[in-house]
Protein backbone atom coordinates (compact mmCIF):
# COMPACT_ATOMS: atom_id res chain seq x y z
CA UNK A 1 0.00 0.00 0.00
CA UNK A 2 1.58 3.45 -0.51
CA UNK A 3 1.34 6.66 0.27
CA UNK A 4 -1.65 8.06 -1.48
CA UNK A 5 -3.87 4.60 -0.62
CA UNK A 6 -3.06 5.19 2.84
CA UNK A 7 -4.10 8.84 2.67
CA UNK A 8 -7.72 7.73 0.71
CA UNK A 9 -8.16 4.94 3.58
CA UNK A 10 -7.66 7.24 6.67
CA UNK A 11 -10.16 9.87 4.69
CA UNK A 12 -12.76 7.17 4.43
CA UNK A 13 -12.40 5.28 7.74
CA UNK A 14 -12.62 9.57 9.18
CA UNK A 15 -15.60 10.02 6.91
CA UNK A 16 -17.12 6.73 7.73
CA UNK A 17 -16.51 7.81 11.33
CA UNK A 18 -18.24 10.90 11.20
CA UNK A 19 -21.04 9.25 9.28
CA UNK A 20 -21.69 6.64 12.24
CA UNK A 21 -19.71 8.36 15.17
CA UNK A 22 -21.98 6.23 17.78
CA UNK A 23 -20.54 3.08 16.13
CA UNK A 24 -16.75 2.87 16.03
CA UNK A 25 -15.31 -0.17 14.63
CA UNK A 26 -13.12 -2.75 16.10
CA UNK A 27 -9.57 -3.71 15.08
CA UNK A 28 -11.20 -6.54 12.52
CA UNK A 29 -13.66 -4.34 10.99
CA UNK A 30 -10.86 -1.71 10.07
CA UNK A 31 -8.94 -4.39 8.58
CA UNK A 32 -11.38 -5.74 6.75
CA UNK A 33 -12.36 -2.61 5.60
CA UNK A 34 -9.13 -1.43 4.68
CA UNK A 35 -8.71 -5.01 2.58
CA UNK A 36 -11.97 -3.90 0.54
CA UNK A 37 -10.39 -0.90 -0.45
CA UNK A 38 -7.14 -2.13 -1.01
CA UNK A 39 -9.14 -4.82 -3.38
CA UNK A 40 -10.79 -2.24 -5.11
CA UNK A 41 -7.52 0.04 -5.67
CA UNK A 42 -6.27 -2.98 -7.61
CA UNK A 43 -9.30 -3.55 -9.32
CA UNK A 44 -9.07 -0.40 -11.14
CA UNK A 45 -5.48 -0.76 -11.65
CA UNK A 46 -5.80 -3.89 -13.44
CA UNK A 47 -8.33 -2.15 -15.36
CA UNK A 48 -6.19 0.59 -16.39
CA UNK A 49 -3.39 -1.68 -17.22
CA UNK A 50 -5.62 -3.71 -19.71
CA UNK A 51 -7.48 -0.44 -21.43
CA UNK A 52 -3.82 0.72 -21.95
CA UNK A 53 -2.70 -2.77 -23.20
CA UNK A 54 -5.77 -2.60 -25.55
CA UNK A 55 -5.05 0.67 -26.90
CA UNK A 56 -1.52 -0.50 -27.46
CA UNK A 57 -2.39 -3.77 -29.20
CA UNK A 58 -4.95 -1.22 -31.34
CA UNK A 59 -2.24 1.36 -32.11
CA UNK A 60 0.01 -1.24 -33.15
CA UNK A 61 -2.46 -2.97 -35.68
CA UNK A 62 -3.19 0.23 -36.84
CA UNK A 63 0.82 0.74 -37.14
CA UNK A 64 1.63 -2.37 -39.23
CA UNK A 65 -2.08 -1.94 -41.37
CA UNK A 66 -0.56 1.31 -42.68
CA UNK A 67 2.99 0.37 -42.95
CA UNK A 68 1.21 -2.22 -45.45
CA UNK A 69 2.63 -1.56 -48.95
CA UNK A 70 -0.67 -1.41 -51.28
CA UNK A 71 -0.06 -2.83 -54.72
C-alpha cells in the first residue's frame, strides 16, 4: 500500500466515522475494511493496465495496417 492509498483509507475510515460516530469499529472491521479498499484500488489498476494494453495492441495494428505496402 503506498502513500496516497493510505491517505484515501484514513479519509474514508474519518468520513465513515463521522457518518456513524456512535458506532466505532473494532480492530477486525478496520482491517477488513481497509482489505476492501485495497481490493478495489487494484481492481481499477488492473483495469487501467488492460485499457492501456488494448489501446496499445490497437495502435500497433493500426501501425503495421498502414505500414502495409498497397499494390
Amino acid at each position: 500500500m503506498n502513500s496516497d492509498d493510505f491517505e484515501n483509507y484514513v479519509a474514508y475510515v474519518a468520513k465513515e466515522l463521522k457518518r456513524n460516530p456512535s458506532t466505532t469499529k473494532t480492530a477486525n472491521q478496520l482491517r477488513v475494511d481497509s482489505l476492501k479498499k485495497q481490493k478495489e484500488v487494484v481492481s481499477d489498476r488492473l483495469k487501467q493496465e488492460k485499457k492501456r494494453q488494448k489501446i496499445q495492441k490497437a495502435q500497433t495494428a493500426l501501425s503495421k495496417a498502414y505500414k502495409m505496402p498497397t499494390t
